[in-house]
N, C-alpha and C. Protein backbone atom coordinates (compact mmCIF):
# COMPACT_ATOMS: atom_id res chain seq x y z
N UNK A 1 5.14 9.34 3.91
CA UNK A 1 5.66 8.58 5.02
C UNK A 1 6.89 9.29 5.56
N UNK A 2 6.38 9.46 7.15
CA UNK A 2 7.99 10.34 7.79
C UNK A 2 8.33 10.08 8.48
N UNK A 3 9.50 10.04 9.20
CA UNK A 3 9.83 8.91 10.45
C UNK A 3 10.62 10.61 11.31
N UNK A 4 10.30 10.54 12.45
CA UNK A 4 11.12 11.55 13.36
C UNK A 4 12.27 10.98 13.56
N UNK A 5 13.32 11.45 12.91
CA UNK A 5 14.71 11.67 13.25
C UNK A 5 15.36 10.20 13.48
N UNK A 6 16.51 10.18 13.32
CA UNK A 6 17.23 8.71 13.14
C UNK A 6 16.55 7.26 14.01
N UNK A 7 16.68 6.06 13.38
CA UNK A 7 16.48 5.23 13.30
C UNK A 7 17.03 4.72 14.59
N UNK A 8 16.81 4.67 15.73
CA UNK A 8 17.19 3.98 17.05
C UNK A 8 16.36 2.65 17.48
N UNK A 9 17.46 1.76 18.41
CA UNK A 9 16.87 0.36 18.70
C UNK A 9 15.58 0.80 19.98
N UNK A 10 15.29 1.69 20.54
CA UNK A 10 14.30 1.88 21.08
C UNK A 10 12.89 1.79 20.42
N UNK A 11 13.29 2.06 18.91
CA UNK A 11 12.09 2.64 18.30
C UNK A 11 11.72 1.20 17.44
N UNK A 12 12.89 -0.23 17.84
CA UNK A 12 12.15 -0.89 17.36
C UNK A 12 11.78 -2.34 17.97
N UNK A 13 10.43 -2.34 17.71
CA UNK A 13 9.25 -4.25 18.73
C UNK A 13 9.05 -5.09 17.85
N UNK A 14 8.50 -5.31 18.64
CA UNK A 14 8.24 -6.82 18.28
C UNK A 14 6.71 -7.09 19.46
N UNK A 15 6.24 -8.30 18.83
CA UNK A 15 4.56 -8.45 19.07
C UNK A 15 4.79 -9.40 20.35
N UNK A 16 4.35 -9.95 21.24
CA UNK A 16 4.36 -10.87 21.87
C UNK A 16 3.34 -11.87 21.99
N UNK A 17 3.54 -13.12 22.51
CA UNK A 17 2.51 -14.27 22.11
C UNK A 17 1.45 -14.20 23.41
N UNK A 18 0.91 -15.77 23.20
CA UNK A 18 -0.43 -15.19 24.36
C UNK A 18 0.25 -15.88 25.35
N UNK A 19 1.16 -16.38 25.56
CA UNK A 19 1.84 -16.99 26.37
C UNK A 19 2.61 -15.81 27.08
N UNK A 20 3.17 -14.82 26.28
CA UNK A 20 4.26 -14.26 26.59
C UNK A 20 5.63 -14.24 25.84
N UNK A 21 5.47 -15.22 24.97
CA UNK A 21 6.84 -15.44 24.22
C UNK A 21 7.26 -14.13 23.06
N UNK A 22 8.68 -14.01 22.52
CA UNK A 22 9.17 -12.85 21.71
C UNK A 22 8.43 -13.30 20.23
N UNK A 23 7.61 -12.85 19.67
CA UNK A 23 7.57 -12.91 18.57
C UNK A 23 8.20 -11.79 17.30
N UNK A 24 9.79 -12.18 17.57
CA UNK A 24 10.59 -11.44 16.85
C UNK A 24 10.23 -11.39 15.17
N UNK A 25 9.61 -12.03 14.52
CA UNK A 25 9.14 -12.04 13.25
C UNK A 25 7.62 -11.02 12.76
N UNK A 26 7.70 -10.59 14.03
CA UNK A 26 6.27 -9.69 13.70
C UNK A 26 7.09 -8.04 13.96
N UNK A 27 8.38 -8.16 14.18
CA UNK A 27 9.57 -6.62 14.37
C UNK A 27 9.29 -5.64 13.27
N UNK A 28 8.85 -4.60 14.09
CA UNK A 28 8.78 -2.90 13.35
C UNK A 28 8.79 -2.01 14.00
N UNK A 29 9.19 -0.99 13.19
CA UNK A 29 9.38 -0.03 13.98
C UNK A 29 8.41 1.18 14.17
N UNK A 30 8.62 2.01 15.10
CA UNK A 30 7.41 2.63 15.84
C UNK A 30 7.96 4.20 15.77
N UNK A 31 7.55 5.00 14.97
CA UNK A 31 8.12 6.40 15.21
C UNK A 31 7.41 7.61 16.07
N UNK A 32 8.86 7.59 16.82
CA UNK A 32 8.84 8.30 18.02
C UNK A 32 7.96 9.72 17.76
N UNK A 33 7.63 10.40 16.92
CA UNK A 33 6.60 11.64 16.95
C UNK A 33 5.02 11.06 16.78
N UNK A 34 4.80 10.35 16.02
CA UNK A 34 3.25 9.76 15.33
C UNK A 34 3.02 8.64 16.12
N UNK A 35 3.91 8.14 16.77
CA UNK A 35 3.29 6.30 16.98
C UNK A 35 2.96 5.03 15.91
N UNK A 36 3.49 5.56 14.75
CA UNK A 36 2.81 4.49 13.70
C UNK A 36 3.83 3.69 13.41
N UNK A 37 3.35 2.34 13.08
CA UNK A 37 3.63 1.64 13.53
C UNK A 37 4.77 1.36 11.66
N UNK A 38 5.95 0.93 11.43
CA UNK A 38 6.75 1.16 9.95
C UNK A 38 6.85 -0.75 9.80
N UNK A 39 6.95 -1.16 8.89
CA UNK A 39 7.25 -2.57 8.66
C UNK A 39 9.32 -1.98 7.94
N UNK A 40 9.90 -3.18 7.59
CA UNK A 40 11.01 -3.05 7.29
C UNK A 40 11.20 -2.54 5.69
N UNK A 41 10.06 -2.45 4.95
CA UNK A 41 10.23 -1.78 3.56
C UNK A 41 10.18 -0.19 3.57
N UNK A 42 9.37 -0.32 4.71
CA UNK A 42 9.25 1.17 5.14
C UNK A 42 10.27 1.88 5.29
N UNK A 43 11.11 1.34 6.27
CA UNK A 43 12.53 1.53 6.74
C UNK A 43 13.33 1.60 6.16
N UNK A 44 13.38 0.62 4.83
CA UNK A 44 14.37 0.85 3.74
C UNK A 44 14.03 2.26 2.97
N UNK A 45 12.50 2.41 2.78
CA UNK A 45 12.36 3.75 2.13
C UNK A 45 12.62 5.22 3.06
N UNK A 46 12.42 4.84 4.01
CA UNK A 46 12.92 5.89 4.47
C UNK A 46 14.29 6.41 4.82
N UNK A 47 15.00 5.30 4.64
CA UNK A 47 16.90 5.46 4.77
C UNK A 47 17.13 5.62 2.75
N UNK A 48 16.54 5.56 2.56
CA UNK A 48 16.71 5.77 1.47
C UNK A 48 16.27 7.21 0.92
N UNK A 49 15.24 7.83 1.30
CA UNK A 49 14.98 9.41 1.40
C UNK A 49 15.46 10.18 2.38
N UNK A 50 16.13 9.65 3.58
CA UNK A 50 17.03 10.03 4.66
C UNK A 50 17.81 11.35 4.18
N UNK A 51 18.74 12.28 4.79
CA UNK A 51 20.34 12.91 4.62
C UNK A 51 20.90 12.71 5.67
N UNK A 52 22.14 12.84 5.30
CA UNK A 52 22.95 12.60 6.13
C UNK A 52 23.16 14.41 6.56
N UNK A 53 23.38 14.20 8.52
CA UNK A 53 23.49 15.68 9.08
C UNK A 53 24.64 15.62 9.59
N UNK A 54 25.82 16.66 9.36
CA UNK A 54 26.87 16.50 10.32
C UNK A 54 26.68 16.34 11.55
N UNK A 55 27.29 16.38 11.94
CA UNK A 55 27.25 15.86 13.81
C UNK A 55 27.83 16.95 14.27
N UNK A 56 28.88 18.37 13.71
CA UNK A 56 29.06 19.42 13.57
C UNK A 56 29.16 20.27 12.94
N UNK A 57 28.33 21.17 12.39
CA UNK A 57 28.15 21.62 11.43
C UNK A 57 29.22 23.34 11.07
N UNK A 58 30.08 23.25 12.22
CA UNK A 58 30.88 24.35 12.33
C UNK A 58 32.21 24.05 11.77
N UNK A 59 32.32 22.22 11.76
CA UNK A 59 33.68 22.22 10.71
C UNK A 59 33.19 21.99 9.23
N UNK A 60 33.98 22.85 8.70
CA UNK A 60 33.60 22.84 7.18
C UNK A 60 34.28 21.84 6.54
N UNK A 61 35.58 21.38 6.55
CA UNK A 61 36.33 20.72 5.72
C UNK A 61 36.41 19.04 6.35
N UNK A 62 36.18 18.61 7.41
CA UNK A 62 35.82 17.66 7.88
C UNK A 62 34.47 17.18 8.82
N UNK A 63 33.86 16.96 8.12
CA UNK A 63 32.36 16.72 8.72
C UNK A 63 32.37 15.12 9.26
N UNK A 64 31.55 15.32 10.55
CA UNK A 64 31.36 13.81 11.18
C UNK A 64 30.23 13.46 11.34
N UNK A 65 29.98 12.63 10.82
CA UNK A 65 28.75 11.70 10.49
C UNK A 65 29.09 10.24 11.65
N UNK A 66 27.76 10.14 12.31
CA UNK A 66 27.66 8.63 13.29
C UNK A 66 26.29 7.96 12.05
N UNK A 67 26.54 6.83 12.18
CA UNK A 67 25.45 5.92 11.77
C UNK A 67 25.49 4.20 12.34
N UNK A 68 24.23 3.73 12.63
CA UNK A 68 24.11 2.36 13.18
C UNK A 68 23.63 1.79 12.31
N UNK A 69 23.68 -0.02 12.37
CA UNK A 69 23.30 -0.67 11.57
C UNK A 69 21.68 -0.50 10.69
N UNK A 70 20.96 0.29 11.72
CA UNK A 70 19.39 0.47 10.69
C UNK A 70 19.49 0.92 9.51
N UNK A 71 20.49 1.61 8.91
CA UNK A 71 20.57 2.39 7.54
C UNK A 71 21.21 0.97 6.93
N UNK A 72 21.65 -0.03 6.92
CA UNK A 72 21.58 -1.03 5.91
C UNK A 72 20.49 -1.56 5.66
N UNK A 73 20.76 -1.41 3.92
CA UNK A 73 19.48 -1.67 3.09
C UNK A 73 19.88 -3.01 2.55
N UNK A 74 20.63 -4.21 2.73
CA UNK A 74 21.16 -5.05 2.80
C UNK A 74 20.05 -6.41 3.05
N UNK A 75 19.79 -7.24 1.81
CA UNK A 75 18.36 -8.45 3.00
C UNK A 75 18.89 -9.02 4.03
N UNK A 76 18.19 -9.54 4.82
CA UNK A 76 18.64 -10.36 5.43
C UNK A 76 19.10 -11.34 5.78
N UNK A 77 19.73 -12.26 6.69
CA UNK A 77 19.88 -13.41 6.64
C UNK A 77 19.09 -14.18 5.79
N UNK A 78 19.25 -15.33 5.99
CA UNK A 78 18.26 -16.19 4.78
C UNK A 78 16.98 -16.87 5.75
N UNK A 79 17.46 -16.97 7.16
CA UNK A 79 16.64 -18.01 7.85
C UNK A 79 14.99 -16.78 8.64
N UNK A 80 15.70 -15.26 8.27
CA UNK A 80 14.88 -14.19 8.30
C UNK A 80 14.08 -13.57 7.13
N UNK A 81 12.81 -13.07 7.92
CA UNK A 81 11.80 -12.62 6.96
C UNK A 81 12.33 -11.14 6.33
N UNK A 82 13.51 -10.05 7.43
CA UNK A 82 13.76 -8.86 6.83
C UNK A 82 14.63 -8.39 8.34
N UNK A 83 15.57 -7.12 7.92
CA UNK A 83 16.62 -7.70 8.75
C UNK A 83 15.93 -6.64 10.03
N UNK A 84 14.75 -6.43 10.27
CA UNK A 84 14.15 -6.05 11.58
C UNK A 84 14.36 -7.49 12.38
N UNK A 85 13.63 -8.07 11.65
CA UNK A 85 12.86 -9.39 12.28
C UNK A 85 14.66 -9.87 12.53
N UNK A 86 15.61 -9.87 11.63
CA UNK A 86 16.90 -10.50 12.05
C UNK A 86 17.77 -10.08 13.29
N UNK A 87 17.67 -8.40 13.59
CA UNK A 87 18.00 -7.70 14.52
C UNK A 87 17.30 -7.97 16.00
N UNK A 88 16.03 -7.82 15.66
CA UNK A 88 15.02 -8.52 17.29
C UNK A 88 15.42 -10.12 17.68
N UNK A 89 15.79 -11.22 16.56
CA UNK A 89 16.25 -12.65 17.09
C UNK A 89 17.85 -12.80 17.59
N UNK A 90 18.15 -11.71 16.80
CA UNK A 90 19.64 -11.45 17.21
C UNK A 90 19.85 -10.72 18.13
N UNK A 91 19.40 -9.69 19.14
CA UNK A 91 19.77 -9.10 19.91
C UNK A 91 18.82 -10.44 21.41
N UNK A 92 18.23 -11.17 21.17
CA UNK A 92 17.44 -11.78 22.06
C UNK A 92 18.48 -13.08 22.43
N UNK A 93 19.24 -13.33 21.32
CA UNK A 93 20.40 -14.20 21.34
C UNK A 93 21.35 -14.26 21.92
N UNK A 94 21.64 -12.64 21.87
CA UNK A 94 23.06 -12.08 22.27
C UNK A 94 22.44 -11.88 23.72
N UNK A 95 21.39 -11.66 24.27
CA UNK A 95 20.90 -11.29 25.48
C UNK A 95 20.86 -12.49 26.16
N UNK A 96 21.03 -13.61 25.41
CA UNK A 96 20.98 -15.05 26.17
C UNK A 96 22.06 -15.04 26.72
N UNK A 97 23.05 -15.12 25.71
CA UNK A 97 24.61 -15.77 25.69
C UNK A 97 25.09 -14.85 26.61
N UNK A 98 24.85 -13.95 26.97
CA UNK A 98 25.70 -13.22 28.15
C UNK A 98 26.54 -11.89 27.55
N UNK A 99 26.79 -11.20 28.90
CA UNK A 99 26.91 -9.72 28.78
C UNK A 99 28.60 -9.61 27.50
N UNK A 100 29.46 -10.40 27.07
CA UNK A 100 30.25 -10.25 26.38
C UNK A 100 29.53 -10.34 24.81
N UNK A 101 28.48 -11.16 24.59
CA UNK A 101 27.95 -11.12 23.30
C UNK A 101 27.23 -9.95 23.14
N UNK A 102 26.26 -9.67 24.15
CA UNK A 102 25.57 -8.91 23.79
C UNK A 102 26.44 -7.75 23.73
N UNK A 103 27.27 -7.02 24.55
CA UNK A 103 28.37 -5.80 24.71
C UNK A 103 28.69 -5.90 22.76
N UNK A 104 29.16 -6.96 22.45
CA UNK A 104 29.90 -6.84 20.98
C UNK A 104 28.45 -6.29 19.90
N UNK A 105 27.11 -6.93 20.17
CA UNK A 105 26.14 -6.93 19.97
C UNK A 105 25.73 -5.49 19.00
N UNK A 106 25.42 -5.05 20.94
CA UNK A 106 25.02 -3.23 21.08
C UNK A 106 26.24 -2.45 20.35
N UNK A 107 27.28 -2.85 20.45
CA UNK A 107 28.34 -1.77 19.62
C UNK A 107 28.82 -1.85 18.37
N UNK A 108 28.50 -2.97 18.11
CA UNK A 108 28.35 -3.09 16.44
C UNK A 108 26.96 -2.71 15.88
N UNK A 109 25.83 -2.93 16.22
CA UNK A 109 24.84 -2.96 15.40
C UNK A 109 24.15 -1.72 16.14
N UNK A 110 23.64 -1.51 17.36
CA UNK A 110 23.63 -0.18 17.47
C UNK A 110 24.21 0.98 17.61
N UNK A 111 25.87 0.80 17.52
CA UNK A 111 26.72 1.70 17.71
C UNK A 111 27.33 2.76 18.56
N UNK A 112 26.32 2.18 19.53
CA UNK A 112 26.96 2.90 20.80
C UNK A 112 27.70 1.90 21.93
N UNK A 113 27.89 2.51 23.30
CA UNK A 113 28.82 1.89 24.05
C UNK A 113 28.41 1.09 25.12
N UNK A 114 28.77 0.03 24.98
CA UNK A 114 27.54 -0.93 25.97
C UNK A 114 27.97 -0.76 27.89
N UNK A 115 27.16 -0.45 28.57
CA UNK A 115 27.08 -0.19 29.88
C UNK A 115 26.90 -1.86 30.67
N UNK A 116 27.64 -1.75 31.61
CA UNK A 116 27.59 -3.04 32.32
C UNK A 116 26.20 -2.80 33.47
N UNK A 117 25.10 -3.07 33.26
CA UNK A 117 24.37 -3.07 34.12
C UNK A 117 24.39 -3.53 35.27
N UNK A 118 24.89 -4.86 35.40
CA UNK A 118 24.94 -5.28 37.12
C UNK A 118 26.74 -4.53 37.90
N UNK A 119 27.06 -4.01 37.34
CA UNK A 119 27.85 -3.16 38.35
C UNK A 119 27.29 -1.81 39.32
N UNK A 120 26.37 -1.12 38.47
CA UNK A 120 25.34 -0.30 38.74
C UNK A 120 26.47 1.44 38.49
N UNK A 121 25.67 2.21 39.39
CA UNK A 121 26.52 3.15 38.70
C UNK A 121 27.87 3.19 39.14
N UNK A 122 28.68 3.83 38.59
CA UNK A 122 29.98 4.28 38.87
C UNK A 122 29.98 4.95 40.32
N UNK A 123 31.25 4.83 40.75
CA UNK A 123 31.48 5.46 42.55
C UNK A 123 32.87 6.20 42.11
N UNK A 124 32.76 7.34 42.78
CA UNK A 124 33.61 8.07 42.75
C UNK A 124 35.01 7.44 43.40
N UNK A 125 36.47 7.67 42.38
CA UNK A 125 37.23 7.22 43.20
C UNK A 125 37.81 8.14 44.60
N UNK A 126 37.50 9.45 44.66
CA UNK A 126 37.52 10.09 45.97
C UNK A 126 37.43 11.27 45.32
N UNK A 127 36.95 12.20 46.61
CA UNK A 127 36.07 13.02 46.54
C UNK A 127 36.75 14.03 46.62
N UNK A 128 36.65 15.44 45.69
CA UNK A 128 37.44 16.85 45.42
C UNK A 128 36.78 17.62 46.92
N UNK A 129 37.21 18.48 47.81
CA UNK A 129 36.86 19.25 48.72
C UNK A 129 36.81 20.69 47.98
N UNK A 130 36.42 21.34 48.07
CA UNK A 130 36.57 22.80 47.84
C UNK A 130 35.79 23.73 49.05
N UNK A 131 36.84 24.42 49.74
CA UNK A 131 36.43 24.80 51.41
C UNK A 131 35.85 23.90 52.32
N UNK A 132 36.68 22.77 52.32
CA UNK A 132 35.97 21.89 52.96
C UNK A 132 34.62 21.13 52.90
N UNK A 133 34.24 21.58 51.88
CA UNK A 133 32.90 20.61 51.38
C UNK A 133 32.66 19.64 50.12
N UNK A 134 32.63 18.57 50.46
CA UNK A 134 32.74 17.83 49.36
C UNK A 134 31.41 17.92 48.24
N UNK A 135 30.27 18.17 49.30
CA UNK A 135 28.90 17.91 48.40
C UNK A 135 28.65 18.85 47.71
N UNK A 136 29.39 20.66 48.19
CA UNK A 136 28.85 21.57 47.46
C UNK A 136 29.97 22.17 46.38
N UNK A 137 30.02 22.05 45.24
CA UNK A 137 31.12 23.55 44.93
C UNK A 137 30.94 24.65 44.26
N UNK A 138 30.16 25.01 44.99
CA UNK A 138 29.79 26.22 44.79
C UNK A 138 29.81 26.49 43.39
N UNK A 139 28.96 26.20 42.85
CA UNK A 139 28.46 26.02 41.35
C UNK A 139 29.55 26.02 41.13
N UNK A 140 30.93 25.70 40.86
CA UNK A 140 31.86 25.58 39.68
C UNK A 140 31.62 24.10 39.62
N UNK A 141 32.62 24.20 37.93
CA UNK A 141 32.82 22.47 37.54
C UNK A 141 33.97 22.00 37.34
N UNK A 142 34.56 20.90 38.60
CA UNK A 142 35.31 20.75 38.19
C UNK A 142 35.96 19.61 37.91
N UNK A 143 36.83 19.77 37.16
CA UNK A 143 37.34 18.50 35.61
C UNK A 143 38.55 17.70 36.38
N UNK A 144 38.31 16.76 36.80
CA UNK A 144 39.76 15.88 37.43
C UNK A 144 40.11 14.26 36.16
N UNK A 145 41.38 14.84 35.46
CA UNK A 145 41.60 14.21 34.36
C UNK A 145 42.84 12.96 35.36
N UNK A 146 42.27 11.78 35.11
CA UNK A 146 43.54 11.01 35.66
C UNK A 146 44.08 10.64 34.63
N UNK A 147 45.69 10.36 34.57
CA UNK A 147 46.42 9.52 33.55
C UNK A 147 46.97 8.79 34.23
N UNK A 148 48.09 7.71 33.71
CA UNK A 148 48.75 7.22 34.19
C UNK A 148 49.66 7.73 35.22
N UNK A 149 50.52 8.81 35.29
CA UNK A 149 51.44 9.13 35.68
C UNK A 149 51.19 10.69 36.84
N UNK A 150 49.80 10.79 36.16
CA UNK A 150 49.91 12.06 37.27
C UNK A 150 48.19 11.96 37.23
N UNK A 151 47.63 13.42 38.03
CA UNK A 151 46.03 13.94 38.51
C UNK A 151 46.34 15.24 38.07
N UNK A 152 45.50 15.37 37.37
CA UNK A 152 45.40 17.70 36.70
C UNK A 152 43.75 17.55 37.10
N UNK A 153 43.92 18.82 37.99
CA UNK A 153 42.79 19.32 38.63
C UNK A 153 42.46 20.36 37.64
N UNK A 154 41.32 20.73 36.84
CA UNK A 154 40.97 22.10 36.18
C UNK A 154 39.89 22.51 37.05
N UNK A 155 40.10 23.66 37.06
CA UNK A 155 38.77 24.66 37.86
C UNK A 155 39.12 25.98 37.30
N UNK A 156 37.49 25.86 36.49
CA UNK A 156 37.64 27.66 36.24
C UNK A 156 37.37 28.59 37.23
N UNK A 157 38.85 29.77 36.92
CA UNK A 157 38.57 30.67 37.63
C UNK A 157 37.71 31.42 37.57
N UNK A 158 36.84 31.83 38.41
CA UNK A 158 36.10 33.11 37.94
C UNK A 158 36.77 34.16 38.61
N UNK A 159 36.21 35.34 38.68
CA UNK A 159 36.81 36.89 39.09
C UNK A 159 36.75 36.87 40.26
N UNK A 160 37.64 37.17 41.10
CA UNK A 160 37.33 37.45 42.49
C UNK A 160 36.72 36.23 43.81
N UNK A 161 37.28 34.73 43.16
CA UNK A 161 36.58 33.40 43.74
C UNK A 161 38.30 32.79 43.77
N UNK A 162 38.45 32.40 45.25
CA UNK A 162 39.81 31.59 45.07
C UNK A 162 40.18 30.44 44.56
N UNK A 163 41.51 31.12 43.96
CA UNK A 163 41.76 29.62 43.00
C UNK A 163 42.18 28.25 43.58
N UNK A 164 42.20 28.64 44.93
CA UNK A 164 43.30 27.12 45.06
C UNK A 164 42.17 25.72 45.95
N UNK A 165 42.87 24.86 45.85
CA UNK A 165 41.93 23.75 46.36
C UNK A 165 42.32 22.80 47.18
């Protein structure tokens, strides 16, 4: 039994009824290379034959490791069959109660950073010119760091391309 590469909330369903309803108690997970389909013992065995990979493998003396709640091998609640099935009633919960539960939700248990969907994307707060064109710059990239107190423009120079903006 092999699962492709870390344990993500994409990779894990749940069955639905004939109605349509969540049948969060039927939750497993689905690995992303094979399609097959893992129950939650599975999951434990496989975080359990898992390693851990740095996240950079060029520092030697401090290595960084990310991990989300799927690597707890921990049972579940009590009112749950296994903590898949606890994670699918709980994230359906937090999806009720509104974008502050669920935000605490996604960043505790899946560990990443929760995006406000109904704002939509980000808008630039104004736009860098370089020769007068805002849309093109001429393949460079460039880095506008705001802080509080000031704007630092970075643009790499290249050879023989003017520096100023």
């Amino acid at each position: 039994m092999a699962f492709g590469g870390m344990i993500m909330w994409k990779d894990i369903r749940w069955d639905k009824g004939p109605a349509g309803e969540n049948l969060v108690e039927t939750a497993h997970l689905i690995c992303p290379k094979c399609g097959m389909r893992h129950d939650d013992s599975a999951r434990q065995k496989m975080v359990m034959a898992g390693k851990w990979i740095a996240t950079n493998p060029r520092v030697k003396d401090k290595p960084g490791f990310w991990a989300n709640a799927f690597l707890c091998l921990l049972r579940g609640k009590r009112k749950y069959r296994n903590r898949l099935h606890q994670w699918a009633a709980e994230f359906l919960e937090a999806k009720h109660k509104g974008p502050e539960v669920l935000r605490t939700f996604v960043n505790t248990v899946f560990a990443e950073s929760y995006e406000y969907r109904e704002l939509g994307p980000l808008q630039p707060l104004f736009n860098v010119y370089v020769n007068g064109d805002a849309r093109h710059v001429a393949g460079i990239n460039v880095c506008i760091i705001l802080t509080p107190r000031a704007i630092d423009f970075r643009v790499p120079v290249l050879p023989g391309s003017p520096t100023t903006i």
